[in-house]
Each structure stands twice: as structure tokens, then as C-alpha cells.
Protein backbone atom coordinates (compact mmCIF):
# COMPACT_ATOMS: atom_id res chain seq x y z
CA UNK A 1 -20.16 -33.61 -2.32
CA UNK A 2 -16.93 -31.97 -1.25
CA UNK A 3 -16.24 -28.24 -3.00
CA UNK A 4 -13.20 -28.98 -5.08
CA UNK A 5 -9.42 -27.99 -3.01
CA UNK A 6 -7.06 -25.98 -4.33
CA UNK A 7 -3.18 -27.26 -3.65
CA UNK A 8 -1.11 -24.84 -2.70
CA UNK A 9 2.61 -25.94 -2.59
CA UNK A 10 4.53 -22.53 -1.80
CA UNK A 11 2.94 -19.33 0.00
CA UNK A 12 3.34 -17.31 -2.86
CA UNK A 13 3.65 -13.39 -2.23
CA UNK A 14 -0.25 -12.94 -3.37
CA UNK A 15 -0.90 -14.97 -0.97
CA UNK A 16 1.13 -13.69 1.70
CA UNK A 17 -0.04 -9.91 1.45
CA UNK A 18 -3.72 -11.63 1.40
CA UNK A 19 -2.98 -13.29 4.46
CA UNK A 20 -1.39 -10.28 6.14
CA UNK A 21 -4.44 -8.16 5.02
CA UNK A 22 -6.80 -10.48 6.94
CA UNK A 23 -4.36 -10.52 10.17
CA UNK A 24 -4.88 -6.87 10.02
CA UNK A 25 -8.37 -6.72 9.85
CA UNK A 26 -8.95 -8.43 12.42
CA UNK A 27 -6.22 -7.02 15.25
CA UNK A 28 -4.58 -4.56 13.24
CA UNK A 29 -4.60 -0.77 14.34
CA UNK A 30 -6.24 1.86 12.10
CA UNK A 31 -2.96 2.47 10.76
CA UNK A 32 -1.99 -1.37 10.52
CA UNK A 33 -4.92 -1.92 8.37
CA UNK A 34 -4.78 1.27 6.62
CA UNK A 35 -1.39 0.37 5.39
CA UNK A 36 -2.58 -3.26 4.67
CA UNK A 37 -4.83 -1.87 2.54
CA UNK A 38 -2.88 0.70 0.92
CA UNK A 39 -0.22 -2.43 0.15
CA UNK A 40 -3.02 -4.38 -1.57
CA UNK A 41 -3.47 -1.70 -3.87
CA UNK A 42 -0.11 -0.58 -4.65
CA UNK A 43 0.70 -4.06 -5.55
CA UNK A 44 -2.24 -4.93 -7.51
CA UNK A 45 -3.69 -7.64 -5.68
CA UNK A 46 -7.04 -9.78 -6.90
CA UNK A 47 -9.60 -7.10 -5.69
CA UNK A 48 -11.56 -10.31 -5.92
CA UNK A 49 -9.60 -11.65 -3.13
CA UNK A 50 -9.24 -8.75 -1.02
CA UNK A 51 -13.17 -8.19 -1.04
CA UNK A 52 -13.87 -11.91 -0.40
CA UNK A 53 -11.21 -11.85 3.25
CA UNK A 54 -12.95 -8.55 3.71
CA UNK A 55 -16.59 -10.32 3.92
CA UNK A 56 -15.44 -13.02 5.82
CA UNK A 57 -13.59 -11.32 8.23
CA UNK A 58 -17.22 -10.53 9.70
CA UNK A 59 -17.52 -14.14 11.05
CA UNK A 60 -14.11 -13.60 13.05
CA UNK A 61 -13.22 -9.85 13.96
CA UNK A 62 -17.15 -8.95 13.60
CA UNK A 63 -18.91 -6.44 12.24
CA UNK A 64 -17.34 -3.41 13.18
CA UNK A 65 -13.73 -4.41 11.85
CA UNK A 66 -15.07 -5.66 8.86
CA UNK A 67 -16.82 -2.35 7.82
CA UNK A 68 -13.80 -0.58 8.39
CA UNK A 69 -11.65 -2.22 6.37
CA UNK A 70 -14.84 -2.03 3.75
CA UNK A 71 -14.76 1.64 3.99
CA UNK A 72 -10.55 1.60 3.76
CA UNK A 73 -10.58 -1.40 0.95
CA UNK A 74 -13.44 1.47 -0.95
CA UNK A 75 -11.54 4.82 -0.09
CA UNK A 76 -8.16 3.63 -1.44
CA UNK A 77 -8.68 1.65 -4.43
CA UNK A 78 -11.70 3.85 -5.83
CA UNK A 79 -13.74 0.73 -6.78
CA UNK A 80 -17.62 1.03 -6.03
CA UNK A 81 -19.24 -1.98 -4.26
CA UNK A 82 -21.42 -4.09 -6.42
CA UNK A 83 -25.29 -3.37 -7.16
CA UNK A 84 -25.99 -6.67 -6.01
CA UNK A 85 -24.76 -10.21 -4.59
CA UNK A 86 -25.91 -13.79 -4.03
CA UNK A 87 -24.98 -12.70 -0.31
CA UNK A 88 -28.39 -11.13 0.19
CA UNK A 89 -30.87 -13.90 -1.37
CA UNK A 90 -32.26 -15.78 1.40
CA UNK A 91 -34.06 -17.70 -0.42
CA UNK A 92 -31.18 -19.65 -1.51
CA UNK A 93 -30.81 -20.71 2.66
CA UNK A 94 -31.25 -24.49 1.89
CA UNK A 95 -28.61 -24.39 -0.97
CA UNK A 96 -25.83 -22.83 1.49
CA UNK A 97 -27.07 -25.12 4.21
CA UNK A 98 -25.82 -28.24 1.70
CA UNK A 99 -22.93 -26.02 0.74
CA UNK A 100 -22.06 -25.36 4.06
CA UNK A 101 -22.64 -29.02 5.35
CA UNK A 102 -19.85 -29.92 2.57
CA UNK A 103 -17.38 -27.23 3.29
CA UNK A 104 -17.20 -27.98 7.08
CA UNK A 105 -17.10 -31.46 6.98
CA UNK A 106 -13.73 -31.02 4.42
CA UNK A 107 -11.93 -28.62 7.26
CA UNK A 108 -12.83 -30.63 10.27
CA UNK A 109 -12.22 -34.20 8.56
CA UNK A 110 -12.51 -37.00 11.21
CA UNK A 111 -13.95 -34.78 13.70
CA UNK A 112 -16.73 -32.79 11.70
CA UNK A 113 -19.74 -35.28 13.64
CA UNK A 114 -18.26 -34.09 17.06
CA UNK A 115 -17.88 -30.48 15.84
CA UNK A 116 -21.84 -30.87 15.34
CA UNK A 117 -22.73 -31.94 18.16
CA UNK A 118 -20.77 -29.62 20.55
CA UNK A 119 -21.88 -26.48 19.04
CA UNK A 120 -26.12 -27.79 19.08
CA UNK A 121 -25.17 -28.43 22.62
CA UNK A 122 -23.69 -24.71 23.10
CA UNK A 123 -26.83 -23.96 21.19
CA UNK A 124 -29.04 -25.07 18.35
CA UNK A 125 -28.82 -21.24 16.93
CA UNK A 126 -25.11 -21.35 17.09
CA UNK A 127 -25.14 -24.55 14.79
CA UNK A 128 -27.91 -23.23 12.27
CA UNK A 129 -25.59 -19.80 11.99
CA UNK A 130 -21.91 -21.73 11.64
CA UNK A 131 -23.58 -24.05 9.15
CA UNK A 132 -25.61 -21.81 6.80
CA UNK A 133 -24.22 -18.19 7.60
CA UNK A 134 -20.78 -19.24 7.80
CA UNK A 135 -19.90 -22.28 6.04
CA UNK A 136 -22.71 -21.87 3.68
CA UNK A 137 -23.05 -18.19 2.83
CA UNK A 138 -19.58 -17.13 3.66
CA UNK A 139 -16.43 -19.44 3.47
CA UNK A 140 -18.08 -21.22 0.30
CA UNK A 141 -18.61 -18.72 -2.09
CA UNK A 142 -16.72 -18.90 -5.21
CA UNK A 143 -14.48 -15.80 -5.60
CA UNK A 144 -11.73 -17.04 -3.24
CA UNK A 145 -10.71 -20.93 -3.04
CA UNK A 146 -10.99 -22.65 0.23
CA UNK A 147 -7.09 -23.03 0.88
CA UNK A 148 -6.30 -19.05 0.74
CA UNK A 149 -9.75 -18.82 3.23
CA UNK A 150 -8.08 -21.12 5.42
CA UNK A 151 -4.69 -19.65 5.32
CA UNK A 152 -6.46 -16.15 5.97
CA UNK A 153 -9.00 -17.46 8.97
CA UNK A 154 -5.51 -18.78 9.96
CA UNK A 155 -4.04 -15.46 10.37
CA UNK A 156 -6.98 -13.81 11.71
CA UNK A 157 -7.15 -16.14 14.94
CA UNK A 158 -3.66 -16.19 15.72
CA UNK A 159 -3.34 -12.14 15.30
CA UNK A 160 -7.02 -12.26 17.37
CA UNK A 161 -4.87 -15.29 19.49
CA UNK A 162 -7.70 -17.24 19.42
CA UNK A 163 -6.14 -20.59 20.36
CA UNK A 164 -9.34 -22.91 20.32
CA UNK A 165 -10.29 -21.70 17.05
CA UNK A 166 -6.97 -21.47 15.57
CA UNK A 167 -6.27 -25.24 16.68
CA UNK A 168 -9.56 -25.86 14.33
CA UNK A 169 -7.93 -23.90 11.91
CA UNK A 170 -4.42 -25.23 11.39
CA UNK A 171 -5.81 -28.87 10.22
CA UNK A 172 -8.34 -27.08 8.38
CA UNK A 173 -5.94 -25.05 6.24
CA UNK A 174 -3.89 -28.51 6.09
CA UNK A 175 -7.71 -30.45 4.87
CA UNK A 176 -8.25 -27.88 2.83
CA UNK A 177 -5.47 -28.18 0.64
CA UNK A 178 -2.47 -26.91 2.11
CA UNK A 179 1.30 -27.50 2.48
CA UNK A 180 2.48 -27.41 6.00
CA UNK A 181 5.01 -24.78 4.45
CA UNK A 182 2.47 -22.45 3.47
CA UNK A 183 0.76 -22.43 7.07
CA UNK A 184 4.31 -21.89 8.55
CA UNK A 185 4.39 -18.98 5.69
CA UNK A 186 1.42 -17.39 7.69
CA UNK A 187 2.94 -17.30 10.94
CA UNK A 188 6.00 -16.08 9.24
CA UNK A 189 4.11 -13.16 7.50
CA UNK A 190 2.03 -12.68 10.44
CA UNK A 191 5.01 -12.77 13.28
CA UNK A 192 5.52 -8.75 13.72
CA UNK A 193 1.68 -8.30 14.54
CA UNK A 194 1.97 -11.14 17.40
CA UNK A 195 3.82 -11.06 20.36
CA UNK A 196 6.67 -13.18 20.50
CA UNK A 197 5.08 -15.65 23.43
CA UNK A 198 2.12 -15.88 21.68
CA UNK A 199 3.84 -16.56 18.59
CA UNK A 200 6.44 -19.00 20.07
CA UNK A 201 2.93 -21.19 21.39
CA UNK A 202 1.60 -20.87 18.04
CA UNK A 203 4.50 -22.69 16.33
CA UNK A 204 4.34 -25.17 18.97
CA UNK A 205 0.80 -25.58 18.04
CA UNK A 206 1.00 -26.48 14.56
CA UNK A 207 3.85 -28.66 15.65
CA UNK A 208 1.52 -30.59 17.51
CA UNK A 209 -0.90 -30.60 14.61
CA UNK A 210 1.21 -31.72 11.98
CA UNK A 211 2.32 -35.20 14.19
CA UNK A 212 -1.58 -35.67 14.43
């Protein structure tokens, strides 16, 4: 069973600081994501949200990005992290392996069986880890719908110009829900933290992806 999409018909400006917070994350400066974060506040945003890209950004930027913009996210909005969170039960690894089965197979579509197969051919591990730690544990928790997580993993490979993964991406965010207007709204919101060549072969890109 597929975990229910969200449509998303406009980028709306939540959604566009979101995504801009994630870009940051992952490539920003200190500064860049200082001010990211100090935006997020200011304007109120879901600190649902913000804590959810901040989790994921783990499994794209890695660890060390994603603790800093932990420490940032706790510094300026003076919110204490939780006591506890179905992040650190492993017992429940067969439930996100299911979860994460579902949620991959809805952003790869047609090509979720090949997907499979070349990562266990990289290496088993890899599979187990993309399936159950990422997928599973990560991108299908409930406190941020699977559109906005696609628009944001959007922004974090283009900013990280990741172009395999952000090929991936692009029909992800599109399976997952969203307009092609609110995936050009990412590269819009994104465009002063890319440079321009990169950028230009990023529009190109999703060009290519939306005649697919």
C-alpha cells in the first residue's frame, strides 16, 4: 500500500522558505544556513517541518551538516528536542522496511524494480540502508508529507549538484504529488545558491523529465 500524496498545485511561500532551508543545509555556508534558520523563525514556519528537513538532511548532506543545522534550528528558536522518538525503536525495523518498500516504489514509479536491483548490485548493505534507514525510517515518517520531502531532497541535490540523484529526484517530486510549477518554484528559490551553469543544466534537466 502506497502512503497517501499530498497535491500541491502552487509552491506556496511555506513551502518555499522550507525548501530554501534544506538547500542550505546541505551546501549552504555557516552564515547561509544561519540565516536560513534565523528566516524560519522570524516567519513562523511549522517547527514540525523544519525539524523533519533537518532529520532528513542526514541521508543527503550527512551527518555533520545535519547536526549543525540541529544545533542552529535549537539555538535560535529556543525549542528543546523531544525526550523521545519512534526514530530510535529498532524494533519497529520490519515495519519501516514495508513502509519504506511503499514509499520508494511511489517516487521511482516504473523504474522502482531496476532501482532495486542496481543498488544490491553496488551492494546488498546499500539496499538494506536506502530501504529501511531511508525510505523506511526517514522520508516516511508522518510529520512532513511526501511532496514537501521531495521538493526539499530536490533542493538539497541540486545546491549539493548532485545530478544522478537529482534526475531520481525530479520525477520523484512529480510521483509524489507535485505540479511541475512547484519543482520549477525550487529551482527558482534555490537559483542564488547555484551557479548559473549548473543551474542553466538543471532546468534543462527537468525539461527532459517532464517530456518523459
Amino acid at each position: 500500500m502506497h502512503p497517501p500524496r499530498t497535491r500541491l498545485s502552487t509552491l506556496d511561500p511555506a513551502t518555499a522558505q522550507l525548501v530554501h532551508l534544506a538547500a542550505s543545509i546541505a551546501a549552504g555556508s555557516e552564515g547561509e544556513l544561519r540565516a536560513a534558520v534565523a528566516s524560519a523563525v522570524a516567519s513562523s514556519l511549522d517547527p514540525v517541518w523544519v525539524e523533519e528537513v533537518i532529520l532528513q538532511s542526514y541521508l543527503f548532506a550527512g551527518f555533520p551538516r545535519a547536526l549543525n543545522a540541529a544545533r542552529e534550528w535549537r539555538k535560535a528558536s529556543r525549542r528543546e528536542g523531544p525526550s523521545d522518538d519512534p526514530g530510535e525503536d529498532y524494533g519497529e525495523a520490519e515495519s519501516w522496511a514495508r513502509r519504506g518498500e511503499a514509499t520508494c516504489a511511489l517516487v521511482y514509479g516504473d523504474s522502482y524494480e531496476r532501482l532495486r536491483a542496481n543498488i544490491r548490485n553496488l551492494h546488498p548493505a546499500l539496499d538494506a540502508w536506502m530501504i529501511v534507514e531511508g525510505y523506511g525510517k526517514v522520508l516516511s515518517r508522518s510529520g512532513l508529507d511526501l511532496a514537501r520531502r521531495e521538493l526539499c531532497i530536490v533542493a538539497a541535490c541540486a545546491a549539493l549538484r548532485q545530478d544522478r540523484q537529482l534526475h531520481s529526484h525530479l520525477h520523484g517530486a512529480l510521483n509524489a504529488g507535485c505540479d511541475p510549477s512547484d519543482v520549477e518554484g525550487v529551482l527558482d528559490v534555490i537559483e542564488a545558491l547555484v551557479p548559473d551553469e549548473d543551474m542553466r543544466r538543471f532546468r534543462q534537466l527537468f525539461a527532459r523529465v517532464r517530456r518523459t
